[in-house]
C-alpha atoms as a PDB file:
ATOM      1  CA  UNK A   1     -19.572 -40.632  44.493  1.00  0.00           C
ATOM      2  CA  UNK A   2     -21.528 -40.446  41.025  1.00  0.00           C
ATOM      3  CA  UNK A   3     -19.573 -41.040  38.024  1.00  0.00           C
ATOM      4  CA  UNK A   4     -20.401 -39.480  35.091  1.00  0.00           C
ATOM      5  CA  UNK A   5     -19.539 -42.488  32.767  1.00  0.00           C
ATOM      6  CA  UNK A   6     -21.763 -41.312  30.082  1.00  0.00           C
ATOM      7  CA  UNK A   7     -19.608 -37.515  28.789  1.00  0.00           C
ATOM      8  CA  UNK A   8     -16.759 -40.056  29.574  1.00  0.00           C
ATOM      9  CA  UNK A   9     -17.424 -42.405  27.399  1.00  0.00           C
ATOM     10  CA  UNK A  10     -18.730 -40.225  25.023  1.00  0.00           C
ATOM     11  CA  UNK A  11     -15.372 -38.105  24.732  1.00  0.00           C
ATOM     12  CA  UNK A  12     -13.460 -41.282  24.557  1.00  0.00           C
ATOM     13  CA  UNK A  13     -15.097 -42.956  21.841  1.00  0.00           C
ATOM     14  CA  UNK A  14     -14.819 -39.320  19.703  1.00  0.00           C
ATOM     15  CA  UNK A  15     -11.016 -39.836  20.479  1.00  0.00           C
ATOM     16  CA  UNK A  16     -10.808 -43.033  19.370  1.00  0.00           C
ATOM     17  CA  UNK A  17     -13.076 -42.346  15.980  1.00  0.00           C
ATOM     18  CA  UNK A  18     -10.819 -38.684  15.450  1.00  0.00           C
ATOM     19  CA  UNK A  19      -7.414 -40.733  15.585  1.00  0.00           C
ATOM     20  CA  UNK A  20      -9.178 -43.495  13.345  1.00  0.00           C
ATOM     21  CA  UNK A  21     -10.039 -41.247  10.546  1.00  0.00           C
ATOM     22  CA  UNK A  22      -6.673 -39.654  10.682  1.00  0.00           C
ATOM     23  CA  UNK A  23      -4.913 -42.525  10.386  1.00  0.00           C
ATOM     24  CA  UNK A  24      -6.871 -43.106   6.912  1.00  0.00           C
ATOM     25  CA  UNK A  25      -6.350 -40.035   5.746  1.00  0.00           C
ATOM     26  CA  UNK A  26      -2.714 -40.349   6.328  1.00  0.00           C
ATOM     27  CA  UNK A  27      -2.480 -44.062   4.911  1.00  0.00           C
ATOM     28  CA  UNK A  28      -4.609 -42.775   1.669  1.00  0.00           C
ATOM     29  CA  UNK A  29      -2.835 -40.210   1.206  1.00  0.00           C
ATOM     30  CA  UNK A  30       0.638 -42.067   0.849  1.00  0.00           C
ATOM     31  CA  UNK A  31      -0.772 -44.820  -0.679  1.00  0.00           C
ATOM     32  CA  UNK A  32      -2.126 -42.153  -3.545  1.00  0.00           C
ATOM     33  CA  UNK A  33       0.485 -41.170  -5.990  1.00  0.00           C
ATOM     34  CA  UNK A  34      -2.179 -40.403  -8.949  1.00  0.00           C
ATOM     35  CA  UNK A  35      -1.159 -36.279  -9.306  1.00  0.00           C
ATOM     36  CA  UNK A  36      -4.456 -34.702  -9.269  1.00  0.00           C
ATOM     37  CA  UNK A  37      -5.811 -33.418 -12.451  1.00  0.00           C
ATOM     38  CA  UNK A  38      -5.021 -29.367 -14.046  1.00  0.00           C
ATOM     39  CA  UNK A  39      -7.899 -27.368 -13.320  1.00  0.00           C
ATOM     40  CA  UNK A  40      -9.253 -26.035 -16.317  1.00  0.00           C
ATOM     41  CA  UNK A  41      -8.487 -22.919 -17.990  1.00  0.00           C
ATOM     42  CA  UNK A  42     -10.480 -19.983 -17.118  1.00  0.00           C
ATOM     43  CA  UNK A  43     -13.031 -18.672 -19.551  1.00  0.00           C
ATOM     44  CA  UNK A  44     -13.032 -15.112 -20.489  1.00  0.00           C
ATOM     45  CA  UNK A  45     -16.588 -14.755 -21.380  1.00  0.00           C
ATOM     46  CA  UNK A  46     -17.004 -16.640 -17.767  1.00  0.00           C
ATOM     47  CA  UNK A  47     -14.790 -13.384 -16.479  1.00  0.00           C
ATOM     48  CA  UNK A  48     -16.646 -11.261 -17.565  1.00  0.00           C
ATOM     49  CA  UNK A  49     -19.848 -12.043 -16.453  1.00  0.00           C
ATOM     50  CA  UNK A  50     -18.414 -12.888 -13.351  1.00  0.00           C
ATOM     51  CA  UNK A  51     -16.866  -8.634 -13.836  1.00  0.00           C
ATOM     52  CA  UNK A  52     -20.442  -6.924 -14.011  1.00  0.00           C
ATOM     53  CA  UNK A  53     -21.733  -5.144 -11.254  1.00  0.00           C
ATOM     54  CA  UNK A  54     -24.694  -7.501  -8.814  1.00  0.00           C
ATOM     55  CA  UNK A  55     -26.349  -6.320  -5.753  1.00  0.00           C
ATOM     56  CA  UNK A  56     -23.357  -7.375  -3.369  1.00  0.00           C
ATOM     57  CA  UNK A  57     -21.317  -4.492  -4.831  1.00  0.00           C
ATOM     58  CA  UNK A  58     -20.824  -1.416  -2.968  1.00  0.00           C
ATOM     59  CA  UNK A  59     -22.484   1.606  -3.907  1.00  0.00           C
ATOM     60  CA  UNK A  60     -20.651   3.079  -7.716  1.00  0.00           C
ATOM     61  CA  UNK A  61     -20.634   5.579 -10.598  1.00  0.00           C
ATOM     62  CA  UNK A  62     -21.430   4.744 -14.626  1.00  0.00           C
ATOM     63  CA  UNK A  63     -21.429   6.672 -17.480  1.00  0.00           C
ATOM     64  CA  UNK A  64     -22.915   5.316 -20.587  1.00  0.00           C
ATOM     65  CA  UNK A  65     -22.288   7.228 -24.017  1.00  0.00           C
ATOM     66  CA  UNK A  66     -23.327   6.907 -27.400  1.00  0.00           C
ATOM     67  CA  UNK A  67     -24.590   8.905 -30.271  1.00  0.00           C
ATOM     68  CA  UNK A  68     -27.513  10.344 -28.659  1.00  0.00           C
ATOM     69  CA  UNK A  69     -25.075  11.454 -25.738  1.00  0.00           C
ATOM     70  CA  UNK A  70     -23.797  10.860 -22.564  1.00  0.00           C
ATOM     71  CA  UNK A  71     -25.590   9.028 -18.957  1.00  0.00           C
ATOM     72  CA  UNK A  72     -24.284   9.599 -15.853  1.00  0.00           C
ATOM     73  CA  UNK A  73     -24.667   8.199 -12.331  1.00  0.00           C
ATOM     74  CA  UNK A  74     -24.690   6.740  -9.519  1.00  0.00           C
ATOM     75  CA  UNK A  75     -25.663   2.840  -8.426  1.00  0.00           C
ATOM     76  CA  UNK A  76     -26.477   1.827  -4.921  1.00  0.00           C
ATOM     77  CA  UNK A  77     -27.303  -1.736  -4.299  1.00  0.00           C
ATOM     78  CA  UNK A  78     -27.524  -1.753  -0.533  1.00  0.00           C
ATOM     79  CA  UNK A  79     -30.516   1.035  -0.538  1.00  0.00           C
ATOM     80  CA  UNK A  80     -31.831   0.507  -4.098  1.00  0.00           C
ATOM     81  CA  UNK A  81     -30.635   3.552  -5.266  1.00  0.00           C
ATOM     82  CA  UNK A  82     -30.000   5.540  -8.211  1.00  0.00           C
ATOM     83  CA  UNK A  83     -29.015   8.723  -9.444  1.00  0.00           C
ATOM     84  CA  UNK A  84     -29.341   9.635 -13.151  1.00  0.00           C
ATOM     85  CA  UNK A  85     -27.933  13.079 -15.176  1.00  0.00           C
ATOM     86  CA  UNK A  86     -28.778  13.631 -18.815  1.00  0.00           C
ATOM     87  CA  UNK A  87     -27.749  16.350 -21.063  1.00  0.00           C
ATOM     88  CA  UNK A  88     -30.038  17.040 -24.042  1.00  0.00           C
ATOM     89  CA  UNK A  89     -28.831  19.739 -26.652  1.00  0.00           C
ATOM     90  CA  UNK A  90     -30.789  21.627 -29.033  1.00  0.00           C
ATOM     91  CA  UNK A  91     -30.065  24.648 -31.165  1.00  0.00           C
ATOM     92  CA  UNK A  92     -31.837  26.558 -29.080  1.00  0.00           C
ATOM     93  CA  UNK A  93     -31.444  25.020 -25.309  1.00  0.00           C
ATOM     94  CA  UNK A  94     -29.719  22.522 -23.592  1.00  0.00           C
ATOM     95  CA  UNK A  95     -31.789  21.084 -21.032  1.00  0.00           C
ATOM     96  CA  UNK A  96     -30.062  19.452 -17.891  1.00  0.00           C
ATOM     97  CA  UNK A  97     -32.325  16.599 -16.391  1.00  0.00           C
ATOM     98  CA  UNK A  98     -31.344  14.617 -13.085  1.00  0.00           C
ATOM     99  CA  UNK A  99     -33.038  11.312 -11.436  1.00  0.00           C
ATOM    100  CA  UNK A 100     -32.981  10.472  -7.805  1.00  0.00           C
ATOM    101  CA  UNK A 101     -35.003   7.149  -6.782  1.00  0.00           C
ATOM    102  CA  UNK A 102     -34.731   5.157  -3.945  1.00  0.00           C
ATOM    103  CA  UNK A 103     -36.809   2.256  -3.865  1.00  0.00           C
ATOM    104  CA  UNK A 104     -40.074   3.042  -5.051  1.00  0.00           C
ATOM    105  CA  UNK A 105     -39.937   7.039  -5.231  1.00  0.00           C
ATOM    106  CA  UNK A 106     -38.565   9.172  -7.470  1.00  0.00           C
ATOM    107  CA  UNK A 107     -37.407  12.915  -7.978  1.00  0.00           C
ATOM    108  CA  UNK A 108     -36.308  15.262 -10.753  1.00  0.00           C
ATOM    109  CA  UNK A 109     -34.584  18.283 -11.425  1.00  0.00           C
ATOM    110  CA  UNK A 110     -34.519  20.498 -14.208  1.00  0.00           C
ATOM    111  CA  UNK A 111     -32.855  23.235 -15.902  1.00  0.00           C
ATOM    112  CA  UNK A 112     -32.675  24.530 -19.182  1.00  0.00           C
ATOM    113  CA  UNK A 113     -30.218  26.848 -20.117  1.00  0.00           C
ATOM    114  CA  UNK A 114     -29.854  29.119 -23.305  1.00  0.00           C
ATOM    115  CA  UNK A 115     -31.297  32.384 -24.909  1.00  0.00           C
ATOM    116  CA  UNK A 116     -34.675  31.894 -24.198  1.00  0.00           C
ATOM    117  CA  UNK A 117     -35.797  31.723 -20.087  1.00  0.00           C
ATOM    118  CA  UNK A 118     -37.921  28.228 -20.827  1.00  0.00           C
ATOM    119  CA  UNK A 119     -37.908  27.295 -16.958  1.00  0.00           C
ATOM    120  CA  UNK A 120     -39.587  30.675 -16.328  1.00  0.00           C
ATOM    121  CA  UNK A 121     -41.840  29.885 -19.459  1.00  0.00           C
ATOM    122  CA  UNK A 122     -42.835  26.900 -18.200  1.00  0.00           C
ATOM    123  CA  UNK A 123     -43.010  27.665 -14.358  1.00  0.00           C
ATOM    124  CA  UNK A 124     -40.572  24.581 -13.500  1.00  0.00           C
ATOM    125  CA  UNK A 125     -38.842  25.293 -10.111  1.00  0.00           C
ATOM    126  CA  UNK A 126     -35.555  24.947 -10.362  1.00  0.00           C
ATOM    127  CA  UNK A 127     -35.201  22.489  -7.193  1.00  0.00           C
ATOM    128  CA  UNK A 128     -35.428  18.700  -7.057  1.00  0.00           C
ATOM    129  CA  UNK A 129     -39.371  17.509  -7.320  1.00  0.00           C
ATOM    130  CA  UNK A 130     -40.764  14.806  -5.741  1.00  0.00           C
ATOM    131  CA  UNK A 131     -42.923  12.251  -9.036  1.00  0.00           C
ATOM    132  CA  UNK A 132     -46.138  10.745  -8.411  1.00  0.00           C
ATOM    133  CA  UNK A 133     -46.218   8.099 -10.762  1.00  0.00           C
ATOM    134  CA  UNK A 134     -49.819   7.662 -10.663  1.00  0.00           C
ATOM    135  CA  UNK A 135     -49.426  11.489 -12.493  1.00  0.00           C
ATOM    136  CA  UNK A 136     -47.750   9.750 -16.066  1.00  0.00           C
ATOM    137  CA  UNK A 137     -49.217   8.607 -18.946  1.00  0.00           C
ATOM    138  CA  UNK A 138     -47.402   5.484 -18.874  1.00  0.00           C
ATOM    139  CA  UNK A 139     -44.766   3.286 -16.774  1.00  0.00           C
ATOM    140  CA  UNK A 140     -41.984   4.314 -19.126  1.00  0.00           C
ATOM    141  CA  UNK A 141     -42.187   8.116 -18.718  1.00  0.00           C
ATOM    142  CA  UNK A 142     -40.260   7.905 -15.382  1.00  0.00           C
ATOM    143  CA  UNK A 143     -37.102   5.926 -14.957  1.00  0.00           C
ATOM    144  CA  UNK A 144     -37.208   3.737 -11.865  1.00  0.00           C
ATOM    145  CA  UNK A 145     -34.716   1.518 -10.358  1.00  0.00           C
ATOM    146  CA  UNK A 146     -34.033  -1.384 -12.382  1.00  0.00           C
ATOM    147  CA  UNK A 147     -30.687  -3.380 -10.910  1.00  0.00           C
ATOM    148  CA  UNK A 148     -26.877  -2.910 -10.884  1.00  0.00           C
ATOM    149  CA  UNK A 149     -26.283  -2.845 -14.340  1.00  0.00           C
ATOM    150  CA  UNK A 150     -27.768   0.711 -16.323  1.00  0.00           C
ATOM    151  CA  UNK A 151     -25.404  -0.281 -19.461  1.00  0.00           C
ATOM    152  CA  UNK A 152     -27.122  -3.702 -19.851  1.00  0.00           C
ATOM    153  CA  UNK A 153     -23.464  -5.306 -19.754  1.00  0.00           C
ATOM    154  CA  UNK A 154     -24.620  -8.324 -18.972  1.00  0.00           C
ATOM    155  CA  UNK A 155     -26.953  -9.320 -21.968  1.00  0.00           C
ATOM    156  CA  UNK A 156     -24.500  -7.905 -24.710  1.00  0.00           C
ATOM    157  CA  UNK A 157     -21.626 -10.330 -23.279  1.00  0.00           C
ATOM    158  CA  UNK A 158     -24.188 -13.119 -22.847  1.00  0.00           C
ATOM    159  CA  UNK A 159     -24.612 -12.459 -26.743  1.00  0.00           C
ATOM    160  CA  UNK A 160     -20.762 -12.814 -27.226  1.00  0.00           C
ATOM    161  CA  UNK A 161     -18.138 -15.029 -28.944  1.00  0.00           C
ATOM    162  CA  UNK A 162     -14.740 -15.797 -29.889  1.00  0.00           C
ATOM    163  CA  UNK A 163     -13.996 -14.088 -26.671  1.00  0.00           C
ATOM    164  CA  UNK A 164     -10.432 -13.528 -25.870  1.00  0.00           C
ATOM    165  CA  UNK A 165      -8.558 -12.835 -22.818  1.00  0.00           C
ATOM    166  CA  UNK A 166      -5.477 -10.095 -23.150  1.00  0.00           C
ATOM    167  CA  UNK A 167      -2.746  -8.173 -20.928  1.00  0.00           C
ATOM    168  CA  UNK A 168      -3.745  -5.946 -17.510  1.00  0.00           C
ATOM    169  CA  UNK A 169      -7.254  -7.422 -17.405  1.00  0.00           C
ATOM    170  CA  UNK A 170      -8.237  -6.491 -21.280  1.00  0.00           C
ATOM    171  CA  UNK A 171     -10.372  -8.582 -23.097  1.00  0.00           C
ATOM    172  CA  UNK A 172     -11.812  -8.541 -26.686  1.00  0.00           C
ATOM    173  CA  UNK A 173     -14.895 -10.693 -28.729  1.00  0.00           C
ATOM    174  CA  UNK A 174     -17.677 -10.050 -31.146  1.00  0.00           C
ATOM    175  CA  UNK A 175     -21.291  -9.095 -30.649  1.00  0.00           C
ATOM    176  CA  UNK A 176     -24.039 -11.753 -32.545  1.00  0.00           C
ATOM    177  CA  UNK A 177     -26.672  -9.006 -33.904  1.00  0.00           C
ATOM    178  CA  UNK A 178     -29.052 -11.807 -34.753  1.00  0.00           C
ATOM    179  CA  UNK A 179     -31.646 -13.945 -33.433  1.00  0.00           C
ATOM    180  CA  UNK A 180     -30.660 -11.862 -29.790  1.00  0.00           C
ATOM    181  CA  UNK A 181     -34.052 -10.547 -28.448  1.00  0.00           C
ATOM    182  CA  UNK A 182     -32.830  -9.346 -25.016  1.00  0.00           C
ATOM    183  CA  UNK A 183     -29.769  -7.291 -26.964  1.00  0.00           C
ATOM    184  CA  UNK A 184     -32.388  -5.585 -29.729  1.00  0.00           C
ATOM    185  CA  UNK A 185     -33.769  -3.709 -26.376  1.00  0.00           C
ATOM    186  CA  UNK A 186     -30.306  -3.421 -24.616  1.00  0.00           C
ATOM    187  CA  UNK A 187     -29.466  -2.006 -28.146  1.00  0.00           C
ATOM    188  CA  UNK A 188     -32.517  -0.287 -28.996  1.00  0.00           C
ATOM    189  CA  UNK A 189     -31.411   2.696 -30.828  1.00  0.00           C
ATOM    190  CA  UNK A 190     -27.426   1.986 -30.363  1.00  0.00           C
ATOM    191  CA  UNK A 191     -27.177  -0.163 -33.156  1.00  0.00           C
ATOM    192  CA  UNK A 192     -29.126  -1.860 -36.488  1.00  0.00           C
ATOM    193  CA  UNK A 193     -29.844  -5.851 -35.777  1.00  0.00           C
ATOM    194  CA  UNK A 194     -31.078  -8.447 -37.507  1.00  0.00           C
ATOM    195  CA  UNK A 195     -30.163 -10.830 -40.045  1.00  0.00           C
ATOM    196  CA  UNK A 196     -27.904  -8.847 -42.096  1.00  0.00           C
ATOM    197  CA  UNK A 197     -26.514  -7.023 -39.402  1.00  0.00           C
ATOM    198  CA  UNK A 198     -22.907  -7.002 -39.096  1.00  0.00           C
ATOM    199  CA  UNK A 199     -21.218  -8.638 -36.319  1.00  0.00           C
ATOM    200  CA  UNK A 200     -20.116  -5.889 -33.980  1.00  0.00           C
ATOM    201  CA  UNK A 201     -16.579  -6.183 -32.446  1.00  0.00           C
ATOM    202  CA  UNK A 202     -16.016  -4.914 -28.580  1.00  0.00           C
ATOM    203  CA  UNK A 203     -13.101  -4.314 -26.337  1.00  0.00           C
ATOM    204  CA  UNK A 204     -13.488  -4.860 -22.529  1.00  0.00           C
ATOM    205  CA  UNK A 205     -11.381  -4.024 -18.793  1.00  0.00           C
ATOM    206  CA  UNK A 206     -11.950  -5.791 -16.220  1.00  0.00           C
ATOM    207  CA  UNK A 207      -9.932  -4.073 -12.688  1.00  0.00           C
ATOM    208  CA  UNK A 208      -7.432  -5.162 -10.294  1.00  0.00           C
ATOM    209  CA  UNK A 209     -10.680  -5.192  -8.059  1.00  0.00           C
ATOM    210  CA  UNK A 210     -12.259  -7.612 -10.500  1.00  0.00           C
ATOM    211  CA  UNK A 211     -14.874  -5.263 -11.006  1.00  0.00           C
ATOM    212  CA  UNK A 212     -15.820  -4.514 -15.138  1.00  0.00           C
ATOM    213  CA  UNK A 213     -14.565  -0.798 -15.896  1.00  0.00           C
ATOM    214  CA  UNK A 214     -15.306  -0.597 -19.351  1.00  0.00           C
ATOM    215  CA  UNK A 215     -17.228  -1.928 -22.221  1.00  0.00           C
ATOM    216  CA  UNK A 216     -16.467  -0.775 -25.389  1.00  0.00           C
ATOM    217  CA  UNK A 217     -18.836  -1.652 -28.735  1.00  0.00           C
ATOM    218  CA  UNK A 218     -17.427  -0.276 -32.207  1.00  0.00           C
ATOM    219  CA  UNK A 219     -20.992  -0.552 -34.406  1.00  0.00           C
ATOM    220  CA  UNK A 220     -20.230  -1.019 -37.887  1.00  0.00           C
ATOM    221  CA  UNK A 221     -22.170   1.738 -40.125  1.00  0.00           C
ATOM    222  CA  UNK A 222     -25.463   0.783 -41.435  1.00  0.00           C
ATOM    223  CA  UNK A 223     -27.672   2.643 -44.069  1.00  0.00           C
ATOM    224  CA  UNK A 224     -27.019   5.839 -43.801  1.00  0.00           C
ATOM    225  CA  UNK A 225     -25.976   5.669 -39.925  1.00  0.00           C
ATOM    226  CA  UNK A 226     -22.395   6.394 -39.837  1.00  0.00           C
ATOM    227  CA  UNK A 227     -20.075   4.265 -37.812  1.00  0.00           C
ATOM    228  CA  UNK A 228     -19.884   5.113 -33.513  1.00  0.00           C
ATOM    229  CA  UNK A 229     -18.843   3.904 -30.417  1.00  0.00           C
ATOM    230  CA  UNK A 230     -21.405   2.356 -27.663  1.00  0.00           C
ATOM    231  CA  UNK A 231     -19.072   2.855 -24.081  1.00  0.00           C
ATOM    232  CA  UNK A 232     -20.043   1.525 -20.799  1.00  0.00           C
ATOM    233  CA  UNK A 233     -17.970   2.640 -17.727  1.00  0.00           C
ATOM    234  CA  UNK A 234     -18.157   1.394 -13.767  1.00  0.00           C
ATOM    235  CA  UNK A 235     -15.910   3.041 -11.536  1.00  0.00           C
ATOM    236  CA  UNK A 236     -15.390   4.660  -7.646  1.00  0.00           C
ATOM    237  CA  UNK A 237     -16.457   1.029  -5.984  1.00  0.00           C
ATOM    238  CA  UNK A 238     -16.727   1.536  -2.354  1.00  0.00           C
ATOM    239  CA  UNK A 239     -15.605   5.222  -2.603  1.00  0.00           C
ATOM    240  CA  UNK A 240     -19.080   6.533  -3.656  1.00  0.00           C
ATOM    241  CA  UNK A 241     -21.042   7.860  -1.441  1.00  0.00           C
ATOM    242  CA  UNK A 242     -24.655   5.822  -0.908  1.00  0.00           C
ATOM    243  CA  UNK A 243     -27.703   7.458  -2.307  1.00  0.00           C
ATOM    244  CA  UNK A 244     -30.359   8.781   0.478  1.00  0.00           C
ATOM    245  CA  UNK A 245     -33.898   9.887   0.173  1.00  0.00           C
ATOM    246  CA  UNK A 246     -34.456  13.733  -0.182  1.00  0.00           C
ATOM    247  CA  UNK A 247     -35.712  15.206   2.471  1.00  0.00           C
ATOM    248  CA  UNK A 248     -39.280  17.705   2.262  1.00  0.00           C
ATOM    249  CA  UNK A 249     -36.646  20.818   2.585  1.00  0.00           C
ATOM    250  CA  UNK A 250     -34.599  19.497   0.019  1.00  0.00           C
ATOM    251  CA  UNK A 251     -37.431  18.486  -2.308  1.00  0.00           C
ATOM    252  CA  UNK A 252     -40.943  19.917  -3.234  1.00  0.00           C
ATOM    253  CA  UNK A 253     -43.899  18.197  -5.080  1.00  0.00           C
ATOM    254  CA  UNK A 254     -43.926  18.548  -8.550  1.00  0.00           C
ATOM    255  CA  UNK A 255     -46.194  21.039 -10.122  1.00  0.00           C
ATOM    256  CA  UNK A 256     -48.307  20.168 -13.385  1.00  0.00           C
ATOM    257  CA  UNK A 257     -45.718  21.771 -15.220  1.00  0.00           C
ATOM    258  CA  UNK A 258     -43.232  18.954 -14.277  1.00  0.00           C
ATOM    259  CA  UNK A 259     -45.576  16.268 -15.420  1.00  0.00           C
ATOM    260  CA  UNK A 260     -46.418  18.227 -18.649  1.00  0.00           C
ATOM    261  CA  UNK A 261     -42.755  17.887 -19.686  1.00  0.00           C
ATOM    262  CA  UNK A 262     -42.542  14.378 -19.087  1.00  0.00           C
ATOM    263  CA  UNK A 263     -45.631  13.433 -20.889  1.00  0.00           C
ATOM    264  CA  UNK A 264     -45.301  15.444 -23.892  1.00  0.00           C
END
């Protein structure tokens, strides 16, 4: 009869290595009575970085509100999705504009409402419209998909300091307006920077989830810019519903007129 010394062997000498290294481990482990060293203390500006939305969250809403008015949306990692509404008012009008991209394409849908019939002016169909980029004068005309983050979170608590950590998940600091290139264009138009600029304080809540719910930035007044409120708000992880491609009975090409409006 054949033995089979070798798996024999082989399982044997495991044993014997197994009981070996748990016998160390045991013996080290009595023989060290050093306590092990505190872990550090947390850092808040380290929380909330860690708080801001990346591309393994679920699929969420934002609003983001300042002076020139209120953004609203939706964010969905997993397809590269994005949904954007804008109100614009005017004395006259008050033009509704929504954003639906998905990957690379894009639709729109207008409507203007007041005294005047300006959709029927301008022949713009009143249904979502599929954008050919190629149609734009430039790459800015048409928003597009750029990341998890449409309140630019990130780079104004990058630019942060003296950051302090508070009850329920609150958390407060102040805003360096100088010398901060990548917060002058998360800024652009929010606030004055630059060397004299004040330093502008901000209040932030981070959820139970451990997802950042809101970002509040009180700008100081400047010139003749009165003083306002920059607010960035993430909320409905995981209950939103993802955002899916419109389908050719949903959506229609967009006329000239569509592309007239965007380029001005």
């Amino acid at each position: 009869m054949t033995q089979r010394t070798g798996i024999t062997v082989t399982g044997r000498r495991l044993a014997v290595t197994a009981v070996a290294l748990l016998t160390a481990a045991l013996v080290a482990g009595c023989d060290d009575e050093t306590p092990q060293a505190a872990p550090p203390p947390p850092d808040p500006k380290q929380e909330l970085l860690a708080a801001v939305p990346t591309d393994e969250d679920p699929a969420f809403r934002f609003t983001t509100s300042d002076t020139s008015g209120d953004v609203s949306g939706v964010i969905d990692p997993v397809n590269r999705g994005m949904d954007i509404d804008t109100v614009t008012k005017d004395k006259d009008f008050t033009l509704e504009m929504s954003f639906r991209m998905v990957d690379s394409r894009t639709w729109m849908k207008v409507n203007f409402k007041g005294s005047k019939d300006i959709q029927k002016l301008m022949k713009l169909p009143t249904k979502w419209m599929e954008m050919d980029p190629a149609k734009l004068d430039g790459p800015d005309t048409l928003p597009t998909y750029q990341g998890t983050d449409p309140g630019n979170a990130e780079v104004i608590i990058r630019a942060a300091s003296d950051v302090q950590a508070g009850e329920a998940g609150s958390y407060t600091g102040v805003i360096d307006p100088t010398d901060q290139p990548d917060l002058a264009d998360a800024l652009d138009g929010i606030a004055t920077l630059g060397d004299a600029a004040e330093p502008i304080p901000f209040t932030a809540v981070v959820g139970a989830d451990g997802n950042l719910t809101t970002l509040t930035l009180k700008i100081p007044a400047a010139g003749k810019k009165k003083a306002s409120e920059y607010v960035v708000e993430y909320y409905d992880f995981g209950t939103t519903p993802p955002i899916a491609a419109l389908t050719p009975d949903e959506a229609q090409k967009a006329p000239t007129s569509a592309y007239d409006l965007l380029n001005g």
